[in-house]
N, C-alpha and C. Protein backbone atom coordinates (compact mmCIF):
# COMPACT_ATOMS: atom_id res chain seq x y z
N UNK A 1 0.03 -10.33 0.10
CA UNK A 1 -0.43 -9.77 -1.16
C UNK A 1 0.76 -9.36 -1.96
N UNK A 2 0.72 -9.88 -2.90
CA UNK A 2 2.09 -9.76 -3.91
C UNK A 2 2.27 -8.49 -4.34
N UNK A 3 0.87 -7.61 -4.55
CA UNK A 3 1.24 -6.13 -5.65
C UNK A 3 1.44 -5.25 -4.20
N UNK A 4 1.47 -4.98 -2.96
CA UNK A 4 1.94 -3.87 -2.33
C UNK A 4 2.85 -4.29 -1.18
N UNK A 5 3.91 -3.71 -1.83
CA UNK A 5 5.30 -3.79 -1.19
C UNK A 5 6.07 -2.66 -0.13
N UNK A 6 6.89 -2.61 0.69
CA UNK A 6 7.29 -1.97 1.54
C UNK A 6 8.50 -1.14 0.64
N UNK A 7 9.23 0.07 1.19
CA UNK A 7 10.03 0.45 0.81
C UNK A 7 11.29 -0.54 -0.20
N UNK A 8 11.54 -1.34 0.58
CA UNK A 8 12.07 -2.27 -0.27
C UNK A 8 11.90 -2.59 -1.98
N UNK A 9 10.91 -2.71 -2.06
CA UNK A 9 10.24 -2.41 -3.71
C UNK A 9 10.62 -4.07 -4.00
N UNK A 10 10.88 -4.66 -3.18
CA UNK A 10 10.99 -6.39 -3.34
C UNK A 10 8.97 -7.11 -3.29
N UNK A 11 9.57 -7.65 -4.33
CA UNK A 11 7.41 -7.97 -4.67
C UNK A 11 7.21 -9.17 -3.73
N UNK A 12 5.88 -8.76 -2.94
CA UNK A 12 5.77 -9.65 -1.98
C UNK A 12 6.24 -9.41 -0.49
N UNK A 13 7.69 -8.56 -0.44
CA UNK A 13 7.51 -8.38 1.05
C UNK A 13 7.26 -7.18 1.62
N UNK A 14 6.13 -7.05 3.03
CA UNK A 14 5.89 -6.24 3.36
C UNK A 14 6.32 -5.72 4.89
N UNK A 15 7.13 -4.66 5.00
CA UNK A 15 7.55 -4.50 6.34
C UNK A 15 6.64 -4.25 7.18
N UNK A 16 7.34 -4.47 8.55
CA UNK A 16 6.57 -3.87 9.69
C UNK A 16 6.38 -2.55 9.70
N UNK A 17 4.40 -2.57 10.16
CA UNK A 17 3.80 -1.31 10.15
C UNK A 17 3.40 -1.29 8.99
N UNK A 18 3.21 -1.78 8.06
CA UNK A 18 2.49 -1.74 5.93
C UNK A 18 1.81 -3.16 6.24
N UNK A 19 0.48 -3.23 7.27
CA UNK A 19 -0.15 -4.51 6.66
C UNK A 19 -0.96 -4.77 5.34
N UNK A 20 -0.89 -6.16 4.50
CA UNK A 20 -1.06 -5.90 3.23
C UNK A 20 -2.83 -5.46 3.33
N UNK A 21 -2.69 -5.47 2.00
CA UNK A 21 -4.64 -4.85 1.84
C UNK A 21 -5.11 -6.05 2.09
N UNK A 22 -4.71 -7.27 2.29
CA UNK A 22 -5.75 -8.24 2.77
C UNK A 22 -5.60 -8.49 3.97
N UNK A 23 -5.16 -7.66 5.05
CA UNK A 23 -5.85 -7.80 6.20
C UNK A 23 -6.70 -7.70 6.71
N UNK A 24 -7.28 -7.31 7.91
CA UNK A 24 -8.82 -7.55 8.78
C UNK A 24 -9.30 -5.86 8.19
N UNK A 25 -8.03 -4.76 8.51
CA UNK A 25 -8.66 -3.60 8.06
C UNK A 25 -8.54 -3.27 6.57
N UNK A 26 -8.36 -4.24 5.86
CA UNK A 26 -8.29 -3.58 4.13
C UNK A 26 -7.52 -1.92 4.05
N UNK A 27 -6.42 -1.60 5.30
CA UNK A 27 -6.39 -0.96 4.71
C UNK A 27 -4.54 -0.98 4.78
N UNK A 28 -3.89 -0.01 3.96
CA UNK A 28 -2.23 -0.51 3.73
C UNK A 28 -1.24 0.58 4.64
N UNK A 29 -1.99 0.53 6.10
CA UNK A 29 -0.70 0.85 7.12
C UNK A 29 -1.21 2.19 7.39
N UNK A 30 0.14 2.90 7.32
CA UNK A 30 0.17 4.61 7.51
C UNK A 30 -0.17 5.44 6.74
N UNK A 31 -0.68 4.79 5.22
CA UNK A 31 -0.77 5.67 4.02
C UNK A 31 -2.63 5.83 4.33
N UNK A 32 -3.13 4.94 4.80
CA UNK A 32 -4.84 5.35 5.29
C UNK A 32 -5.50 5.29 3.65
N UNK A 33 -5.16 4.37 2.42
CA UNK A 33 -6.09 3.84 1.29
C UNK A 33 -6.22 2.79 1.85
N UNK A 34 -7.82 2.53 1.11
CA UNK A 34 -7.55 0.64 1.42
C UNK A 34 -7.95 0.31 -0.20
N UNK A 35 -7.57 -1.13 -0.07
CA UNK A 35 -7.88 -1.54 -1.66
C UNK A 35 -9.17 -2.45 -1.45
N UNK A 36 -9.84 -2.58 -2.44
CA UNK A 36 -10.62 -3.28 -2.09
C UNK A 36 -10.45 -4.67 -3.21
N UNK A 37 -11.29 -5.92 -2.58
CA UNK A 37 -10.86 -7.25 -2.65
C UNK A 37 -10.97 -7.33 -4.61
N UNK A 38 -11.45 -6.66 -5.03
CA UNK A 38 -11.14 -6.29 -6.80
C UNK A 38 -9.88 -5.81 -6.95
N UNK A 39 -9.55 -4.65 -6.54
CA UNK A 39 -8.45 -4.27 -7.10
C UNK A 39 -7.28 -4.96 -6.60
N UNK A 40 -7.15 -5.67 -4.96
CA UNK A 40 -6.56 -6.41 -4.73
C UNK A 40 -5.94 -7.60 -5.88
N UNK A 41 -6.90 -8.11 -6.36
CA UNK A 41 -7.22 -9.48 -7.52
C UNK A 41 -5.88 -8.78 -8.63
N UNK A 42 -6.74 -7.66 -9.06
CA UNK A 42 -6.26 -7.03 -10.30
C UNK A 42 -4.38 -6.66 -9.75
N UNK A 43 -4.60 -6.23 -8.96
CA UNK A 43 -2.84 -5.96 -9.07
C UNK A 43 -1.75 -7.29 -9.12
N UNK A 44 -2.42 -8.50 -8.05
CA UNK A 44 -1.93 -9.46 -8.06
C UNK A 44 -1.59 -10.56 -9.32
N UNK A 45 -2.68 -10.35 -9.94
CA UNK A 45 -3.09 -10.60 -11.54
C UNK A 45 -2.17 -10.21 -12.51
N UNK A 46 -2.04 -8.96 -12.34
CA UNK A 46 -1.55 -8.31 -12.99
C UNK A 46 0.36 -7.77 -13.05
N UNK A 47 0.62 -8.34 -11.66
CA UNK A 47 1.67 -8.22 -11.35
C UNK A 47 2.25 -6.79 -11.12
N UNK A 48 1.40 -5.72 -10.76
CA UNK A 48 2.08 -4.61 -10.44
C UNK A 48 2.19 -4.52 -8.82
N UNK A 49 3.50 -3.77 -9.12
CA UNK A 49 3.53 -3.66 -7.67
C UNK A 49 3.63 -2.19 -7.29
N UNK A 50 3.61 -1.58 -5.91
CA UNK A 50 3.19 -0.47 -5.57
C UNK A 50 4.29 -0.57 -4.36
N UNK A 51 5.83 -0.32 -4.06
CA UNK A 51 6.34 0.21 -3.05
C UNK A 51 5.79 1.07 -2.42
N UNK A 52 6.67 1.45 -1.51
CA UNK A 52 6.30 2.82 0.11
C UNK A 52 6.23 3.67 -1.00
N UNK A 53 7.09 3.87 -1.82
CA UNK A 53 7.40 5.20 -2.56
C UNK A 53 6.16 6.21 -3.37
N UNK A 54 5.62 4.68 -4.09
CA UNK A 54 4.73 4.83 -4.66
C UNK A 54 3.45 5.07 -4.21
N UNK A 55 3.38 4.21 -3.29
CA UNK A 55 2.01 4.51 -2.00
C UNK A 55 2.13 5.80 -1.35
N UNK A 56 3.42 6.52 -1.25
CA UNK A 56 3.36 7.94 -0.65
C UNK A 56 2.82 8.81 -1.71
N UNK A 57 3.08 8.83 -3.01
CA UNK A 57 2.64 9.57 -4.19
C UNK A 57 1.08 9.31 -4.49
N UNK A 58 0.85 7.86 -4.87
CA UNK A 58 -0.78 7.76 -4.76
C UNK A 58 -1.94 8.54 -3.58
N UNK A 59 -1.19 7.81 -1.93
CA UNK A 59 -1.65 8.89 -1.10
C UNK A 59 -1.97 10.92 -1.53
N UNK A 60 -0.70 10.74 -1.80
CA UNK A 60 -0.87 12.39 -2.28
C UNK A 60 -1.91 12.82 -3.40
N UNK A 61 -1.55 12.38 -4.38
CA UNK A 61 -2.83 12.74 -5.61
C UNK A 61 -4.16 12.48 -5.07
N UNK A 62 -4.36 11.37 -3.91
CA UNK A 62 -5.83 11.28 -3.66
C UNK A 62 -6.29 12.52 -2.92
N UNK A 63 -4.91 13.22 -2.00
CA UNK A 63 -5.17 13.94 -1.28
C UNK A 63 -5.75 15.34 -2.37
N UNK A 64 -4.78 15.32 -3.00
CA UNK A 64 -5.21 16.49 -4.43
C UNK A 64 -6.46 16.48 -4.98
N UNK A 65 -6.85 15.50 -5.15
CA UNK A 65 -8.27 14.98 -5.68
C UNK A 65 -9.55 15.26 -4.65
N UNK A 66 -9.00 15.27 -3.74
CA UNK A 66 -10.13 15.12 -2.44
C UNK A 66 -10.40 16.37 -2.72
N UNK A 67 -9.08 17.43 -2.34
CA UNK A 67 -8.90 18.93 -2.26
C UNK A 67 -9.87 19.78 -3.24
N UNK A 68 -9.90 18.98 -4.23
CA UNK A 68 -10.82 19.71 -5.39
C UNK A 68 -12.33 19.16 -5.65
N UNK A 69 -12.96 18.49 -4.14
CA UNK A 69 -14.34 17.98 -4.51
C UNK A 69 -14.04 16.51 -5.21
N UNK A 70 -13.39 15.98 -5.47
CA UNK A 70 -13.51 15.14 -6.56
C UNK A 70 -14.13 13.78 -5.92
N UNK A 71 -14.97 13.02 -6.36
CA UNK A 71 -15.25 11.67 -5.44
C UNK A 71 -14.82 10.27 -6.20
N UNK A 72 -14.99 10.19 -7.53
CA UNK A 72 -14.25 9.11 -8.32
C UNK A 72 -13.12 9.58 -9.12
N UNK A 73 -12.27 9.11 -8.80
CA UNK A 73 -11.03 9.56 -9.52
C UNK A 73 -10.21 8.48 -10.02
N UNK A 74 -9.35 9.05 -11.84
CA UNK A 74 -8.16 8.19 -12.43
C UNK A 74 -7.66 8.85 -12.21
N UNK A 75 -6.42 7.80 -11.11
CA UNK A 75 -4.88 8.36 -10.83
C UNK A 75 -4.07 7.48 -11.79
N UNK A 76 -3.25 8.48 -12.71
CA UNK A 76 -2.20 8.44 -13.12
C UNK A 76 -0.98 7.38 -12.48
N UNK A 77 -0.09 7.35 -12.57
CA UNK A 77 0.70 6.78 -11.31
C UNK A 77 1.76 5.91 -12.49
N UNK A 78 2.77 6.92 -12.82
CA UNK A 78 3.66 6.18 -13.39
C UNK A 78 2.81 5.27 -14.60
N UNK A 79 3.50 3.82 -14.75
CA UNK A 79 2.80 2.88 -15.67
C UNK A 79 1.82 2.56 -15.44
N UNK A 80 1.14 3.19 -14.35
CA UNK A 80 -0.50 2.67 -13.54
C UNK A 80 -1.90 3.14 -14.05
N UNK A 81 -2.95 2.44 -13.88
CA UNK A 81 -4.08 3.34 -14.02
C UNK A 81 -4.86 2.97 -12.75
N UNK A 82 -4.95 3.85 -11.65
CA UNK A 82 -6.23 3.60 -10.60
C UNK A 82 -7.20 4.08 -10.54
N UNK A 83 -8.34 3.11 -10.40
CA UNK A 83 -9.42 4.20 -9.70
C UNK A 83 -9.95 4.19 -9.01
N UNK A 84 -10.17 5.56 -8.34
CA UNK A 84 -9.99 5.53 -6.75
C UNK A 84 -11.26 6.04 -6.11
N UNK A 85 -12.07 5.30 -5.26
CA UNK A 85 -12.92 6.28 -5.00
C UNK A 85 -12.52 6.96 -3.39
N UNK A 86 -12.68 8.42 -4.28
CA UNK A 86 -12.28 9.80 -3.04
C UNK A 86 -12.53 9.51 -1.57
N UNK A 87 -13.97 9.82 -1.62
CA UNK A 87 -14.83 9.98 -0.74
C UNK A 87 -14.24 8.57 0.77
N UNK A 88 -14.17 7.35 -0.35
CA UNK A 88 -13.88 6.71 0.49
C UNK A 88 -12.55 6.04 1.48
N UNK A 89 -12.06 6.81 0.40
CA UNK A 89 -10.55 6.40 0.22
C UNK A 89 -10.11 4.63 -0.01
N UNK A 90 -10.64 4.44 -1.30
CA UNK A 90 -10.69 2.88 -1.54
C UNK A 90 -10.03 3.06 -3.07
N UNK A 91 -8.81 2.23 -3.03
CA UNK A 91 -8.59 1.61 -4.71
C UNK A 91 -9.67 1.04 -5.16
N UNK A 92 -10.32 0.90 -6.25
CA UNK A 92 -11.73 0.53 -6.73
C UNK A 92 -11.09 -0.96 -7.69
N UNK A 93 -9.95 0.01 -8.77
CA UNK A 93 -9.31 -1.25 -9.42
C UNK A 93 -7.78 -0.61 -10.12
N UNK A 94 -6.78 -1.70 -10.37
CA UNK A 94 -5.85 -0.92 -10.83
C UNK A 94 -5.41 -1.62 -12.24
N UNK A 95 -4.71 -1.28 -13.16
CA UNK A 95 -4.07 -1.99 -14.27
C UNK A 95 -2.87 -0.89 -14.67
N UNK A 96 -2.32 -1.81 -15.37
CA UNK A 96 -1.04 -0.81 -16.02
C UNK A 96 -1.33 -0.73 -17.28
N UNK A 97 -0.06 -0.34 -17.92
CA UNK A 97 -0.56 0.37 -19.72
C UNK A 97 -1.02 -1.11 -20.41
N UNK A 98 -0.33 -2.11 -20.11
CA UNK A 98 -0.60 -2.94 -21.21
C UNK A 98 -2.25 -3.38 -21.25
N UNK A 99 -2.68 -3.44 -19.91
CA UNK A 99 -3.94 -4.06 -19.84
C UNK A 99 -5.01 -2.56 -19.94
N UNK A 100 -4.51 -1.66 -19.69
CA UNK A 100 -5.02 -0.61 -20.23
C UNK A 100 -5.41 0.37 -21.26
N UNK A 101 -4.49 -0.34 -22.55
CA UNK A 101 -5.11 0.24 -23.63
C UNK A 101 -6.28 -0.60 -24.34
N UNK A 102 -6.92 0.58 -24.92
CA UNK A 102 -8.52 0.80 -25.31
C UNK A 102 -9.55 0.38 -24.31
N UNK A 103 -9.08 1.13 -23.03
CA UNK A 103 -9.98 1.25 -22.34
C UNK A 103 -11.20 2.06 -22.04
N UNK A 104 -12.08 1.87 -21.86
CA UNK A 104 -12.92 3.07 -21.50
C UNK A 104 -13.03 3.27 -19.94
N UNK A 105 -13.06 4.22 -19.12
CA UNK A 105 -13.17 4.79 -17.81
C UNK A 105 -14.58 5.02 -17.63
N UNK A 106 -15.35 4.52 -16.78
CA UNK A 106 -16.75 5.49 -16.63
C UNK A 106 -17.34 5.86 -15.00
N UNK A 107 -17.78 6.67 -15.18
CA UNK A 107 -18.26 7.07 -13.57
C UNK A 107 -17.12 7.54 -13.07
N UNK A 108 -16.19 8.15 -13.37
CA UNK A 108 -15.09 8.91 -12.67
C UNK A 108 -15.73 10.65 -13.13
N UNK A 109 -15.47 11.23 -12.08
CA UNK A 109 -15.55 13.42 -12.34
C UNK A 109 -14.04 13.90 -12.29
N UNK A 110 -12.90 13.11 -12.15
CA UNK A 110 -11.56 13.87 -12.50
C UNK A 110 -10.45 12.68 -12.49
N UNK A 111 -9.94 12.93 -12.86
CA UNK A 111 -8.33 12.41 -13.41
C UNK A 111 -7.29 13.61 -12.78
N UNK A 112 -6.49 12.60 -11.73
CA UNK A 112 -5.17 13.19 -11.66
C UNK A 112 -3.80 12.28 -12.04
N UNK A 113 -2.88 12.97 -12.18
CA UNK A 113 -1.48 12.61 -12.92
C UNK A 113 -0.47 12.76 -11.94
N UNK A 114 -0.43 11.89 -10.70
CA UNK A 114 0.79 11.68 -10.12
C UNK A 114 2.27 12.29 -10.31
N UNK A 115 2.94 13.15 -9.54
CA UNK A 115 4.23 13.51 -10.30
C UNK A 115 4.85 12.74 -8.99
């Protein structure tokens, strides 16, 4: 899977221990999100990519999000827009700014902003 990358931040490769989201468990290693086969599409599509770095920060805001009840959530994330559902811990879909303006969001209860 081209959009989630290992520490490296090289697009496309993924180290040992980060299997991509299209493996058997959909889900991306030690960070415990999985993406699902949409948002998969969309990042690949779209050409974003998501290093360790970044996957440690997304992890976190979901964790923030969880913390406050939240079950559909827009994460922020740098040039990113995800949305994530909480509950399940699943990327739903992702885009960056360009494919993201004049968007509308619906069925999300909070928005968090990645630092």
């Amino acid at each position: 899977m081209a959009g989630i990358d290992g520490a490296s931040g090289v697009r496309g490769a993924v180290p040992a221990g980060h299997p991509t989201p299209g493996a058997a468990t959909g889900a991306t290693g030690n960070f415990g999100l999985h993406f699902s086969r949409h948002a998969q599409r969309r990042l690949e599509q779209r050409g974003i990519d998501i290093d360790g770095a970044r996957m440690a920060r997304l992890e976190q805001a979901v964790g923030h999000a969880a913390a406050k009840g939240a079950r559909e959530s827009l994460i922020l994330l740098d040039e990113m827009a995800l949305v994530v559902s909480v509950q399940n811990r699943t990327v739903v879909t992702a885009m960056d700014q360009q494919a993201g303006k004049e968007q509308v969001f619906t069925n999300i209860d909070s928005v968090v902003i990645a630092s």
